[in-house]
Protein backbone atom coordinates (compact mmCIF):
# COMPACT_ATOMS: atom_id res chain seq x y z
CA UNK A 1 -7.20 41.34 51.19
CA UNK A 2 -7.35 44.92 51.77
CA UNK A 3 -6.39 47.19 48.76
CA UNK A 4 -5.64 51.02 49.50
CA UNK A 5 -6.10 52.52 46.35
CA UNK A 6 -7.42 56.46 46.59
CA UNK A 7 -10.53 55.56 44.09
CA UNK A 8 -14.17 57.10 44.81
CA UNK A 9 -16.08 54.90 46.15
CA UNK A 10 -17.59 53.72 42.89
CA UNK A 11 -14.56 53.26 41.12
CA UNK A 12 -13.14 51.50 44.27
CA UNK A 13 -16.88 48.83 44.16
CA UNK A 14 -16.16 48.54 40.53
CA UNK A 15 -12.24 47.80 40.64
CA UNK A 16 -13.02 45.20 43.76
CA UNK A 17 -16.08 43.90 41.72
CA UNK A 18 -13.56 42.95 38.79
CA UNK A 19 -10.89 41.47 40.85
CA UNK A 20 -13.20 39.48 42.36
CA UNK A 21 -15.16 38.28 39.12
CA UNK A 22 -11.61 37.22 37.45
CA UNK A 23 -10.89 35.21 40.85
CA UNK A 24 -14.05 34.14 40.44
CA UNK A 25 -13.91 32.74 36.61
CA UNK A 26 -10.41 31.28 37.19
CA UNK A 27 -11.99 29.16 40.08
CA UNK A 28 -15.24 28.27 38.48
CA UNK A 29 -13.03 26.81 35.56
CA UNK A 30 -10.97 24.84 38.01
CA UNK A 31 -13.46 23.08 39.65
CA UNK A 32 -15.63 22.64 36.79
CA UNK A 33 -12.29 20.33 35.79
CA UNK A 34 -12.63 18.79 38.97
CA UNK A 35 -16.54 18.52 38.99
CA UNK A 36 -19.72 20.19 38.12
CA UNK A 37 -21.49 19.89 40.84
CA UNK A 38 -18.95 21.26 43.02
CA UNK A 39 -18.65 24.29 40.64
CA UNK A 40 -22.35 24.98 40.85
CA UNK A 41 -22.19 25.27 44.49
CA UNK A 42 -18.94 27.14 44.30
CA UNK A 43 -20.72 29.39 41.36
CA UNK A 44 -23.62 29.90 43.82
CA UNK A 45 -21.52 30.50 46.70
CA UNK A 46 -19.21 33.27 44.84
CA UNK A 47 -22.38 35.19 43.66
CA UNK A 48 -23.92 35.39 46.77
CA UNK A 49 -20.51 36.98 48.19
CA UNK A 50 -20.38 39.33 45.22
CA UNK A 51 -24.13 40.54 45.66
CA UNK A 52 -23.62 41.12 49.51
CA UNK A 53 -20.82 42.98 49.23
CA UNK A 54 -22.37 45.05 46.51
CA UNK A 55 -25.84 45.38 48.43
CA UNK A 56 -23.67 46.65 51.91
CA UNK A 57 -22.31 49.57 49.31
CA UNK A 58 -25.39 50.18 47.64
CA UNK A 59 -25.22 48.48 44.58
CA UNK A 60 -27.51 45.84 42.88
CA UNK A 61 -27.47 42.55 41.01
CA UNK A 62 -24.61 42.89 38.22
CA UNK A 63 -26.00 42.58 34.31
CA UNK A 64 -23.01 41.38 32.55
CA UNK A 65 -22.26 41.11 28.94
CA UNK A 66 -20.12 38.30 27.43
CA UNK A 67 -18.38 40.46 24.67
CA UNK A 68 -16.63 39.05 21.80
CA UNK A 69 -14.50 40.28 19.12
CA UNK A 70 -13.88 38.29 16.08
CA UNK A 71 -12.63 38.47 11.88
CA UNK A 72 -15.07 36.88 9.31
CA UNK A 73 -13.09 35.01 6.86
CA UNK A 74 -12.70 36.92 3.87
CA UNK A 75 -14.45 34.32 1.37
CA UNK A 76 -17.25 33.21 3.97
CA UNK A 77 -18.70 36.93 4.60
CA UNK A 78 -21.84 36.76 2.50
CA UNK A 79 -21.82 32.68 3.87
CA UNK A 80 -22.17 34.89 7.89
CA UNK A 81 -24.66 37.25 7.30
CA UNK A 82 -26.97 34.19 5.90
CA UNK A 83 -25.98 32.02 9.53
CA UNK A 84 -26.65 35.35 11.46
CA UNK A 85 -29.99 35.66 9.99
CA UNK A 86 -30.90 31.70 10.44
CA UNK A 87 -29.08 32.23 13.99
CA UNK A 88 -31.61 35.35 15.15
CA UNK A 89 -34.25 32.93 13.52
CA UNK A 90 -33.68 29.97 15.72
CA UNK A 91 -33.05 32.22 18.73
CA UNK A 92 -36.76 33.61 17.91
CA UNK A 93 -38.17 30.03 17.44
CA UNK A 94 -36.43 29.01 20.83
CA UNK A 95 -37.14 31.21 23.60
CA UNK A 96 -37.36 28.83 26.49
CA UNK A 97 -33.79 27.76 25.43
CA UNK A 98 -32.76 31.47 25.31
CA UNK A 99 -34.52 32.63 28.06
CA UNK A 100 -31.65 33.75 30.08
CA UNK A 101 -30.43 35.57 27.05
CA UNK A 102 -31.39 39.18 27.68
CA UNK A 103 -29.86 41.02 24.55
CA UNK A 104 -27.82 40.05 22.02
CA UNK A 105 -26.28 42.27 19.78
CA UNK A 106 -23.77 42.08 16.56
CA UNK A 107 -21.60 45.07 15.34
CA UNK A 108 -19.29 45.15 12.21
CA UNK A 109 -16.99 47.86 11.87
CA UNK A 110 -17.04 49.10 8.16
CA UNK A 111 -14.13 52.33 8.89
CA UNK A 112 -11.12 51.82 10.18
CA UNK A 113 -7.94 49.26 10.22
CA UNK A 114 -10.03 45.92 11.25
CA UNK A 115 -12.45 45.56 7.79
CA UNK A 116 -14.70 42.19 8.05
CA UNK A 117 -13.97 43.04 12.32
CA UNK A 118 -17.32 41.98 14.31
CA UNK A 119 -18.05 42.61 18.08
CA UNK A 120 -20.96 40.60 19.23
CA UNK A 121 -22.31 41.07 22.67
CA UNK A 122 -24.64 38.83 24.72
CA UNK A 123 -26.59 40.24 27.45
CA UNK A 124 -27.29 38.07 30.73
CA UNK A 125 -28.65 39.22 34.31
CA UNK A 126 -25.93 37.66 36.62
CA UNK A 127 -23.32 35.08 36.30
CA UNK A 128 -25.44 32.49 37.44
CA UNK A 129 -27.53 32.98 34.57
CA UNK A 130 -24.79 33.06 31.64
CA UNK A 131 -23.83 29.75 33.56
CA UNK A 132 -27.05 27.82 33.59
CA UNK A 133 -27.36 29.11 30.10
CA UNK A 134 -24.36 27.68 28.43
CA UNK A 135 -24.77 24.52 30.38
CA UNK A 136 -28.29 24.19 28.68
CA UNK A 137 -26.56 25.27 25.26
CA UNK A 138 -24.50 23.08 25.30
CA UNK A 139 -27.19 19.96 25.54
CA UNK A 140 -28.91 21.63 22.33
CA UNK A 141 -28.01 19.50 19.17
CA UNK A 142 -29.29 23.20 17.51
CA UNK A 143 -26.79 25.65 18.93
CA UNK A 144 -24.03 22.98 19.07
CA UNK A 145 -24.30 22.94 14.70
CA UNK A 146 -24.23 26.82 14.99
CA UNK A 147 -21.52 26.92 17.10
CA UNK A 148 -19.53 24.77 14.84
CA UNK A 149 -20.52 26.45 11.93
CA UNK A 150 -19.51 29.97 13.81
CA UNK A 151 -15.83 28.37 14.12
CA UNK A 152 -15.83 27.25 10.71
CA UNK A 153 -17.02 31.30 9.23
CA UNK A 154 -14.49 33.13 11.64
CA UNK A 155 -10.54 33.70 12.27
CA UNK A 156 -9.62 33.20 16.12
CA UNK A 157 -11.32 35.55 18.23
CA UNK A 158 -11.67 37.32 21.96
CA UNK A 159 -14.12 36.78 24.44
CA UNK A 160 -14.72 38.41 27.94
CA UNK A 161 -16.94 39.34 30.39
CA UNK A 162 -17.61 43.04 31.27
CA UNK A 163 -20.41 43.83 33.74
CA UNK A 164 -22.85 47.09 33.75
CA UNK A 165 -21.77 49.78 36.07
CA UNK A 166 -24.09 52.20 35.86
């Protein structure tokens, strides 16, 4: 598919990059329906495309961020910053089970129209790596009770994947 849009050339890497990354993710989630193994190799196989195109324009390996935006219940906000502190803990205590994890990083907005709003972000080299590291996640009895306990703190919330441009 050839798209004539009158970008620069980064803008143009970074517009393709996206398109193909949402192809990508609506794919991966197909086939991962289908079967695992087939959604590895598919995973694998997408990545590889998406890092030669990049390296024939000059770019490298993509960090991406999984980025999510969420509401704290009202009565369970003292309750989340006692889970974040036992979650940074067992993060700390775990770091062959976060090794992929590169950064991770909570915000709370205190000004503005979305009180008790929190943005967390989660830092990861590649898409292969955010995969293998949920897959591994979610084998751990420890971040499965966190998880759960995440769902039962927050309202409904937003997540995404950006990747690092520059």
């Amino acid at each position: 598919m050839k798209i004539n849009i009158p970008l620069d050339e980064q803008r143009q890497t970074s517009f393709l990059v996206s398109v193909f990354l949402s192809q990508f993710l609506v794919l991966r989630f197909l086939l991962t329906l289908l079967n695992s193994r087939n959604a590895r190799l598919f995973e694998s196989y997408m990545e590889s495309r998406m890092n030669n195109r990049l390296a024939k324009r000059g770019g490298e390996k993509m960090t991406i961020f999984s980025v999510g935006t969420y509401l704290v219940k009202r009565e369970k906000r003292q309750e989340f910053l006692l889970f974040q502190q036992r979650w940074l803990k067992y993060v700390k205590d775990n770091p062959e089970t976060f090794k992929e994890l590169k950064s991770w990083k909570l915000f709370s907005q205190s000004i503005g129209d979305t009180l008790g709003g929190y943005i967390e972000m989660w830092e990861f080299d590649n898409l292969k790596e955010y995969a293998k590291a949920f897959e591994k996640w979610d084998a751990d009895k420890g971040y499965v009770e966190f998880a759960e306990e995440w769902y039962r703190l927050t309202e409904p919330s937003t997540w995404k994947i950006w990747k690092a441009v520059m």
